[in-house]
Protein backbone atom coordinates (compact mmCIF):
# COMPACT_ATOMS: atom_id res chain seq x y z
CA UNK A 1 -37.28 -8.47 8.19
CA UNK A 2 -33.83 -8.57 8.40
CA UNK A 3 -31.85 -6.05 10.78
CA UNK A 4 -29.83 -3.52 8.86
CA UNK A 5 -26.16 -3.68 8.15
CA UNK A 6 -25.88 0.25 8.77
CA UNK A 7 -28.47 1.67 11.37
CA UNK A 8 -28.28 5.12 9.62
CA UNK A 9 -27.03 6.65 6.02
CA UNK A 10 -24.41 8.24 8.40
CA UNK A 11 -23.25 4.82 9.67
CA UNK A 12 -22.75 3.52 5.68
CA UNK A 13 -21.06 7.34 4.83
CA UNK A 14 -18.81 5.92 7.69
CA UNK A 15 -18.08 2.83 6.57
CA UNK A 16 -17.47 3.93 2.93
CA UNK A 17 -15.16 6.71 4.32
CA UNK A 18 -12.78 4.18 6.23
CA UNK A 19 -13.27 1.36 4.15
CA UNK A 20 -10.66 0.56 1.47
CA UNK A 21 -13.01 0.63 -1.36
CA UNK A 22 -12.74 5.17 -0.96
CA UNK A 23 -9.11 4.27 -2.78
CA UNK A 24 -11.10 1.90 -5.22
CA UNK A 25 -10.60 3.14 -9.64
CA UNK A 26 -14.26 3.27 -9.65
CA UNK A 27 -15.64 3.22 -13.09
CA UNK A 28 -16.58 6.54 -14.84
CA UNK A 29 -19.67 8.15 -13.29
CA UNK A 30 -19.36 7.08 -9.83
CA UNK A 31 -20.62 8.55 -7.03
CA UNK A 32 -20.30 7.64 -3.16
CA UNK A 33 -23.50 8.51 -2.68
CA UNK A 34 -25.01 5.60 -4.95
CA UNK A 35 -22.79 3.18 -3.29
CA UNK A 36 -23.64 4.77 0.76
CA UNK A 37 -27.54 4.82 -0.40
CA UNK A 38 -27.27 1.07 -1.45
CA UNK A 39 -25.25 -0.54 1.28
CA UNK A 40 -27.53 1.49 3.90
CA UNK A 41 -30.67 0.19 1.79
CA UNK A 42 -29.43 -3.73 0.97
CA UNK A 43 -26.18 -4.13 3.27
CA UNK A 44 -28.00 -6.79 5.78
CA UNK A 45 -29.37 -8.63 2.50
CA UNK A 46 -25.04 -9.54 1.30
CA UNK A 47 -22.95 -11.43 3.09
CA UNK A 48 -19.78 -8.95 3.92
CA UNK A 49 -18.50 -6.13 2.10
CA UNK A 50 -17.33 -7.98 -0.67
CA UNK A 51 -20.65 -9.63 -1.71
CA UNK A 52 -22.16 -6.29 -0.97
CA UNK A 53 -20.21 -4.21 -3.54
CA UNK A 54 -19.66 -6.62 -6.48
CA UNK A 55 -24.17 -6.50 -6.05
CA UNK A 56 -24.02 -2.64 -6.32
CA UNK A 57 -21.69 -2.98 -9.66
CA UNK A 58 -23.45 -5.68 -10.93
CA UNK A 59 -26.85 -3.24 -10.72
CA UNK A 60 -24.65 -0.14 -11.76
CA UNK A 61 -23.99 -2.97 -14.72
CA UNK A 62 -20.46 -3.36 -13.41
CA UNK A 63 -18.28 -6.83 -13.62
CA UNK A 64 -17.35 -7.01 -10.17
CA UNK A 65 -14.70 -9.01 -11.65
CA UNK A 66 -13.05 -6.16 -12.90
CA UNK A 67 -12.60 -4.60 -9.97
CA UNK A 68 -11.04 -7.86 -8.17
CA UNK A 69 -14.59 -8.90 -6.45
């Protein structure tokens, strides 16, 4: 098993909180929450932030291209 990205759902609610994607024009229905619970749940499976996000839009049935990803 890999290690985890974020040790704890505080250490994602961190991340998200200082991160540049908080300023992001999320699609309609968003909530942090979805996007802290997945990167603490599949953030050691992407590889960076990047790939991480563009997978949670893509199963939120995003195009991560929209959003520059």
């Amino acid at each position: 098993m890999m290690a985890r990205l974020f040790d704890s759902y505080e250490a994602a609610s961190e991340w998200y909180s200082t991160s540049d994607y908080k300023d992001m024009a999320w699609y309609d229905g968003f909530e942090e929450e979805q996007l802290i619970e997945f990167a603490y749940a599949h953030g050691s499976d992407h590889d960076g932030e990047d790939d991480l996000v563009a997978a949670f839009l893509r199963e939120q049935g995003e195009d991560p291209d929209d959003y520059g990803l």
